[in-house]
Protein backbone atom coordinates (compact mmCIF):
# COMPACT_ATOMS: atom_id res chain seq x y z
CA UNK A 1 0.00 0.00 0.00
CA UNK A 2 1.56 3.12 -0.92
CA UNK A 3 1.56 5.71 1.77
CA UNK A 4 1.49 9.39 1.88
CA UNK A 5 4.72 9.19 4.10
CA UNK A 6 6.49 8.09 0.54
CA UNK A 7 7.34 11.83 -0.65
CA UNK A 8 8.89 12.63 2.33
CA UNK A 9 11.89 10.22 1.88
CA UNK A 10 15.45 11.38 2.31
CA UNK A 11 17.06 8.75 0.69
CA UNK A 12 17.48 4.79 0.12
CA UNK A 13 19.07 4.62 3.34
CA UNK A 14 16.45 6.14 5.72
CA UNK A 15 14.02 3.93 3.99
CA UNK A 16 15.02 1.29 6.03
CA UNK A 17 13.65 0.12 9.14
CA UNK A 18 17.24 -0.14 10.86
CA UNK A 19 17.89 3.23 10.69
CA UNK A 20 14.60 4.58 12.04
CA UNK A 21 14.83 1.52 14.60
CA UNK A 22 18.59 2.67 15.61
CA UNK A 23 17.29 6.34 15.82
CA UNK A 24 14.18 5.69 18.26
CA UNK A 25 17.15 3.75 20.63
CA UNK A 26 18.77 6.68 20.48
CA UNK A 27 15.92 9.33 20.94
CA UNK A 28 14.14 6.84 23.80
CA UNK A 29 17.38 6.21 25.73
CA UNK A 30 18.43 9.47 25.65
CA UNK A 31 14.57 11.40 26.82
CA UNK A 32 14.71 8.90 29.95
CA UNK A 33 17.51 10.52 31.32
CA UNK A 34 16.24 13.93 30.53
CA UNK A 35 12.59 12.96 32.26
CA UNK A 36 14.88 11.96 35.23
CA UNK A 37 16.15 15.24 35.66
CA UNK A 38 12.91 17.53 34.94
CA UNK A 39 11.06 15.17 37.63
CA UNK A 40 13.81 16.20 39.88
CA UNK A 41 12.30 19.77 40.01
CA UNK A 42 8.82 19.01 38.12
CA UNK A 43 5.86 16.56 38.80
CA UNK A 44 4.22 14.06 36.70
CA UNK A 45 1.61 16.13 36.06
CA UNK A 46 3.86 19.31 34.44
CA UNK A 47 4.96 16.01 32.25
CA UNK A 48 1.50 14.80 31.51
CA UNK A 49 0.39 18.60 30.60
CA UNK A 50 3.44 18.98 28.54
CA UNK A 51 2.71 15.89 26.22
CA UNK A 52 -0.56 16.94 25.66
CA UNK A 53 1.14 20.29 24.57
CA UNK A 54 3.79 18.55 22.36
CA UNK A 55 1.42 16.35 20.87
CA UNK A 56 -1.47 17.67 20.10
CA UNK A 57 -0.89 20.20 17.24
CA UNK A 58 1.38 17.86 15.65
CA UNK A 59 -1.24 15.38 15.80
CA UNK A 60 -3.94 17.84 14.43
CA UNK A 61 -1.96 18.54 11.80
CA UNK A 62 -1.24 15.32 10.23
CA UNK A 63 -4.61 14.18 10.82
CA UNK A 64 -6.08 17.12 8.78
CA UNK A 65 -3.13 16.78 6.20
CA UNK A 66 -4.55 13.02 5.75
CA UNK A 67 -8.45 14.04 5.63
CA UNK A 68 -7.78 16.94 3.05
CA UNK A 69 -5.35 14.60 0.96
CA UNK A 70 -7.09 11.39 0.65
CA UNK A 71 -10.16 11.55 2.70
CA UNK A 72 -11.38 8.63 5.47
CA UNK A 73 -13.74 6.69 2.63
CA UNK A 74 -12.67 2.97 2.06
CA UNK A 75 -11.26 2.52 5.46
CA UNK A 76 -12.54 -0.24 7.27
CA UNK A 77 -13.93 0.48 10.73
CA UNK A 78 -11.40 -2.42 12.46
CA UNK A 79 -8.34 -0.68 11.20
CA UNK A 80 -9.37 2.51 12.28
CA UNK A 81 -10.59 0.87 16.05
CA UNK A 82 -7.08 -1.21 15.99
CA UNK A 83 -5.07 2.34 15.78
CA UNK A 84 -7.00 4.52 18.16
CA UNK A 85 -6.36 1.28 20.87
CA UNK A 86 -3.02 1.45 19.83
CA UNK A 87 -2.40 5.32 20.15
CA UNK A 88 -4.15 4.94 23.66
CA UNK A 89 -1.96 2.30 24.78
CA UNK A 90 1.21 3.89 23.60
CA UNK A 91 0.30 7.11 25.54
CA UNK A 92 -1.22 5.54 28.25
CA UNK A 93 2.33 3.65 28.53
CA UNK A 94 4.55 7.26 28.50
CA UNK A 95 1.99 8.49 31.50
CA UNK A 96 2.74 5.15 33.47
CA UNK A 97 6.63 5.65 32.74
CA UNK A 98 6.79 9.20 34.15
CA UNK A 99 5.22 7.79 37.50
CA UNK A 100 7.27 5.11 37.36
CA UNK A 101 10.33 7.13 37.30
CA UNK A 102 9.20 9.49 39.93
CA UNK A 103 9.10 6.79 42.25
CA UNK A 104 12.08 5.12 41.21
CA UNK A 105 15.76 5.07 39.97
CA UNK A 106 15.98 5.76 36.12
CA UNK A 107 18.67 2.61 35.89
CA UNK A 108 16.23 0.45 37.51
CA UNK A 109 12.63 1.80 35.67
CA UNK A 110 13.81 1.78 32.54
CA UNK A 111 15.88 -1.36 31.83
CA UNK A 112 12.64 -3.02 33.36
CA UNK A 113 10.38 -1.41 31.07
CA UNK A 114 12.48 -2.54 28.55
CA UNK A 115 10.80 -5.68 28.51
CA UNK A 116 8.23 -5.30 26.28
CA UNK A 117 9.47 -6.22 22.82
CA UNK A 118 9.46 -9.99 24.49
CA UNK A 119 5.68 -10.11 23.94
CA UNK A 120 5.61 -8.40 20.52
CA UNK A 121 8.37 -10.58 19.65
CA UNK A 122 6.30 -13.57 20.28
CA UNK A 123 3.06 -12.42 19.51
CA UNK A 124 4.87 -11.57 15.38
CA UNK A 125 6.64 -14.91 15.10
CA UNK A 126 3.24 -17.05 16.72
CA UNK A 127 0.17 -15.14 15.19
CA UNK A 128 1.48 -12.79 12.21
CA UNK A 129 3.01 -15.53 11.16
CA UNK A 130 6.39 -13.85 10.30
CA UNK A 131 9.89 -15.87 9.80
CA UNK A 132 13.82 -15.36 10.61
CA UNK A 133 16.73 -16.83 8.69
CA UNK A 134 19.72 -18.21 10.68
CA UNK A 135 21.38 -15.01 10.67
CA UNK A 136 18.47 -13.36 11.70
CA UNK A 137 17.51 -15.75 14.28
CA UNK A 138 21.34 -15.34 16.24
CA UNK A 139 20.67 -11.48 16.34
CA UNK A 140 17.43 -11.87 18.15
CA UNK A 141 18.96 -14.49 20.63
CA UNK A 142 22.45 -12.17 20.78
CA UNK A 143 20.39 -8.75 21.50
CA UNK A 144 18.31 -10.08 24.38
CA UNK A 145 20.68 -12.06 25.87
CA UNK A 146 22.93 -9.05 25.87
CA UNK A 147 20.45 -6.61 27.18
CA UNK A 148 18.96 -8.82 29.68
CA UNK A 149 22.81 -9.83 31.22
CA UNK A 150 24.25 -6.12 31.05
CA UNK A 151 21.15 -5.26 33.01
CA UNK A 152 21.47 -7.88 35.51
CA UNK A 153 25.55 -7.22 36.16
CA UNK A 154 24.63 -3.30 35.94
CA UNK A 155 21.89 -3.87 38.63
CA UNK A 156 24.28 -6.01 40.92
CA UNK A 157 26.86 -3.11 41.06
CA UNK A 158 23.65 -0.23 42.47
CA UNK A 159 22.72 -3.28 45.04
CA UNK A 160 21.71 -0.61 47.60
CA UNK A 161 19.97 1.59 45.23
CA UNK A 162 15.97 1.41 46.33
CA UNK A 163 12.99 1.32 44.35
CA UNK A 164 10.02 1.18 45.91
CA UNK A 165 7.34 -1.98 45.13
CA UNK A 166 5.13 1.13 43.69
CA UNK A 167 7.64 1.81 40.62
CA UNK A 168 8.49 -1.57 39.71
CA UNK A 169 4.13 -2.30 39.93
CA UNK A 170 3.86 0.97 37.29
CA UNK A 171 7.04 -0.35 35.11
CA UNK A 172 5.23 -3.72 34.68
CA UNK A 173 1.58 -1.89 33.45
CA UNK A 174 4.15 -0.02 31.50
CA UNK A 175 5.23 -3.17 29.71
CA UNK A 176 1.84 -4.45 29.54
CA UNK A 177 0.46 -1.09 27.87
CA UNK A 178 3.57 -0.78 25.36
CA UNK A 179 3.34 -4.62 24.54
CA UNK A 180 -0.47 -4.04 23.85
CA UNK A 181 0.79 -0.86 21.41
CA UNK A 182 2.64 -2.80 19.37
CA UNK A 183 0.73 -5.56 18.96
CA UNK A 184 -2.04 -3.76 17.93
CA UNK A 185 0.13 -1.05 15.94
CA UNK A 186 1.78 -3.68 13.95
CA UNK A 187 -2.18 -5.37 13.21
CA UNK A 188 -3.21 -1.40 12.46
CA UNK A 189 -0.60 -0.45 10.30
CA UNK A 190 -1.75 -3.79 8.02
CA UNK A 191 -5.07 -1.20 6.64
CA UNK A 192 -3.87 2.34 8.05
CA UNK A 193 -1.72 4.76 5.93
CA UNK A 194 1.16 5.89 8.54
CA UNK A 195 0.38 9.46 8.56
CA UNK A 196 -3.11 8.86 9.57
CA UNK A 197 -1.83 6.32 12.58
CA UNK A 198 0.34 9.49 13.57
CA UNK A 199 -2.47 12.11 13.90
CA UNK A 200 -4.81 9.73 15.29
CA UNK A 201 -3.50 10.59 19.19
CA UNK A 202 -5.59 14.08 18.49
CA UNK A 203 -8.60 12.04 19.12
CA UNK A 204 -6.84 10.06 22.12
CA UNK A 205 -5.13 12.43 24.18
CA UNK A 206 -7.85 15.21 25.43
CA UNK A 207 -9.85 11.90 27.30
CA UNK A 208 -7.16 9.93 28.19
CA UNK A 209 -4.69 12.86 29.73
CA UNK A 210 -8.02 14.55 31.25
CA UNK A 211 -8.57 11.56 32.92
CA UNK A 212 -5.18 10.49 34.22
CA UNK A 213 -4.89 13.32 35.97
CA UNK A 214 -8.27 13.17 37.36
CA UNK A 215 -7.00 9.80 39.09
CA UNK A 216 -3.31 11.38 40.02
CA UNK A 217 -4.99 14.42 41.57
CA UNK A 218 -8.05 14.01 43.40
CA UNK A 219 -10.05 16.84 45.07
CA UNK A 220 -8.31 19.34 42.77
CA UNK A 221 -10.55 21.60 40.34
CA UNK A 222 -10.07 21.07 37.09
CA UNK A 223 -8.42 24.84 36.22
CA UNK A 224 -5.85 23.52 38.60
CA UNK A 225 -5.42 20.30 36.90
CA UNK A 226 -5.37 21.75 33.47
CA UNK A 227 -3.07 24.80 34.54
CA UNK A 228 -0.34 25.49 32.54
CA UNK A 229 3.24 25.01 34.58
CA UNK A 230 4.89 28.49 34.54
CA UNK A 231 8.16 28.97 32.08
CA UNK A 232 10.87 27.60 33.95
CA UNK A 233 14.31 25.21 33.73
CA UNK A 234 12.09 21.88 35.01
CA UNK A 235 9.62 23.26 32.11
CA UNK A 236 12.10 23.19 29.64
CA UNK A 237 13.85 19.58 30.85
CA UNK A 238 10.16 18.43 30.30
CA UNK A 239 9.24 19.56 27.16
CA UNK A 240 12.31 18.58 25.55
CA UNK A 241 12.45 15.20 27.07
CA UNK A 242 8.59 14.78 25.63
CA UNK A 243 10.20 15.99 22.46
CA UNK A 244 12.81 13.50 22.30
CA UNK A 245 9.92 10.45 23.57
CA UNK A 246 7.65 11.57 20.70
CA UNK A 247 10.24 11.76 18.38
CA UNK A 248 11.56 8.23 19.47
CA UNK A 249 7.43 7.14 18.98
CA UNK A 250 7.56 8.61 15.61
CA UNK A 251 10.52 6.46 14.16
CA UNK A 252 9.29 3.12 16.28
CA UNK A 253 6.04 3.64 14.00
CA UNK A 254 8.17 4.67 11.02
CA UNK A 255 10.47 1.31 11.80
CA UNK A 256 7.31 -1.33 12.20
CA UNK A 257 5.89 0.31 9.33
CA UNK A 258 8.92 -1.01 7.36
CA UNK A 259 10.03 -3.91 8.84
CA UNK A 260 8.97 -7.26 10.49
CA UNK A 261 8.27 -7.06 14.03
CA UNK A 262 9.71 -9.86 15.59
CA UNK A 263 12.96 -8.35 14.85
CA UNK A 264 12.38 -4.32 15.07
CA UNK A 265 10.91 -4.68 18.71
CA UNK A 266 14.66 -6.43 20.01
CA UNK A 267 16.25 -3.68 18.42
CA UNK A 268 14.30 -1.12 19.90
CA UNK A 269 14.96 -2.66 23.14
CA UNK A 270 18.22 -2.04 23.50
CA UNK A 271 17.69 1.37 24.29
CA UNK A 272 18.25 1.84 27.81
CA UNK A 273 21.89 0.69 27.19
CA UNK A 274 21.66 4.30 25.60
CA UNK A 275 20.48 5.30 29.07
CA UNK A 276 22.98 3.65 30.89
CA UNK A 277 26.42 4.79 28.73
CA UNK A 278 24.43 8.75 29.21
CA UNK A 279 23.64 8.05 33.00
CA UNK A 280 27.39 6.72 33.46
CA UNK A 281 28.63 9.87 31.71
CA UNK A 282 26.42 12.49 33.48
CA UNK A 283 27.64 10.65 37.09
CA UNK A 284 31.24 10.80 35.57
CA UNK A 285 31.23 6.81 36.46
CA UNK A 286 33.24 4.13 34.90
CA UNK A 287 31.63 1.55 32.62
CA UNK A 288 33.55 -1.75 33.70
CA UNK A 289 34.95 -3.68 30.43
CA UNK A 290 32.14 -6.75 30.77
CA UNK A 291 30.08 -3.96 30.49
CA UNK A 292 31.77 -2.21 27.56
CA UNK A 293 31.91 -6.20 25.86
CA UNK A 294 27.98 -6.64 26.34
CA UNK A 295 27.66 -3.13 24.66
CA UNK A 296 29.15 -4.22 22.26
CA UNK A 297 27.81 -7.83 21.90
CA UNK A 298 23.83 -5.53 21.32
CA UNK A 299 25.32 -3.64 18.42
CA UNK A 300 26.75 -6.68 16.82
CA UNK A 301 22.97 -8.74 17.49
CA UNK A 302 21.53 -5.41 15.54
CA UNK A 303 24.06 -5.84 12.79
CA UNK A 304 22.90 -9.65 12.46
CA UNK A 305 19.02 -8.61 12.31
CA UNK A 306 19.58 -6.46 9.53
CA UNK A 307 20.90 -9.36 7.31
CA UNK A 308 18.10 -9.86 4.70
């Protein structure tokens, strides 16, 4: 199906899915350490408020550009269904994430919620009925295993770092949401043109961000839910770390648009070893050289998955 997405190429090599799924790593990995440091100063809620603010227009925007350019007609009604779920669950997942990391260390949340390419994974190779060669196979195995063990030895050497039962409860309804996303993306993207998937979150957020902060902030008016957080350096940490997250959602769509699932999702998972080489750098920390090899050993598994 050709897509309006199409004129806005840059060239043979951004038209494949590794470089979009290499990009979101980046973008992802690197907005989780930025959300660490505005909720230092800021609160979930300034977060919440400011994805709504990031998102909407641009959401508006390509939803009208889609409507005006080809119209709704000859779309069926499950497609359409599939993608709003799939928006909701995607967003629903970044508002869980930002309470998750208020409660809890960034090098803890976010290797956790790194998790959920496993169902995707599973869910592609078992019901979408998609296939890996050798090569392919090997990268998928390599990744993981990589990710999972440079997690484990990373979280062995912070021992006495806490995190509360409450942040590792929201990190696993984060998994469960972003599984659910792209599952149903991947199913979505089968009738929806991309742009239209993108601007779909304009019908999404105003209910869903209305009423997660109903539930965060009981007994409060709703002028003081929906005010505005003044201009300030917390403000700015949270807008661009929304920035970078949306940006990061952009390319994962833009990757499993392109490209299989079973094998985009393990790529995209690797991203909080993005997290950890910025965390290590910002805490002027060491990273130990089993560390450095494991690092390593993910960029190698995301050579391997590329192999056609």
């Amino acid at each position: 199906m050709q897509t309006l997405i199409e004129p806005f190429a840059f060239g043979k090599a951004m038209e494949s899915w590794v470089f979009f799924a290499i990009l979101a790593v980046l973008l992802t990995g690197t907005a989780g350490v930025i959300s660490k440091y505005a909720l230092r100063n800021a609160t979930v809620s300034t977060l919440v408020m400011s994805s709504f603010i990031v998102i909407m227009p641009v959401s508006i925007a390509l939803l009208s550009y889609y409507i005006l350019a080809k119209g709704l007609g000859g779309i069926e009604p499950i497609y359409f269904v599939l993608g709003l779920l799939s928006a909701f669950f995607a967003n629903l997942g970044f508002f869980l994430y930002f309470d998750s990391l208020e409660r809890g260390a960034l090098l803890i949340v976010g290797p956790i919620t790194s998790a959920y390419p496993a169902i995707i994974v599973v869910v592609a190779l078992l019901v979408f009925d998609e296939t890996l060669n050798p090569l392919q196979a090997l990268g998928v195995t390599l990744t993981i295993a990589a990710v999972i063990t440079l997690l484990y030895l990373h979280g062995a050497s912070m021992g006495r770092m806490k995190c509360p039962r409450s942040a590792l409860g929201l990190a696993i309804l984060v998994v469960i949401s972003w599984g659910a996303w792209g599952i149903l993306l991947k199913a979505a993207l089968t009738g929806l043109d991309v742009i239209l998937y993108l601007g779909l979150p304009a019908l999404v957020m105003p209910p869903l961000t209305l009423g997660y902060l109903k539930l965060r902030n009981r007994g409060k008016s709703m002028r003081e839910m929906l005010k505005i957080p003044a201009y300030s350096i917390p403000l700015i940490f949270a807008v661009v770390s929304v920035e970078l997250e949306q940006l990061g959602f952009y390319n994962e769509t833009l990757t499993v648009s392109t490209g299989p699932a079973s094998l985009v999702f393990p790529v995209i998972a690797a991203y909080p070893v993005v997290t950890i080489v910025i965390a290590y750098a910002f805490l002027k920390e060491r990273i130990s050289l089993r560390e450095a090899l494991l690092i390593f050993a993910v960029v190698t598994g995301i050579i391997l998955l590329s192999t056609v």
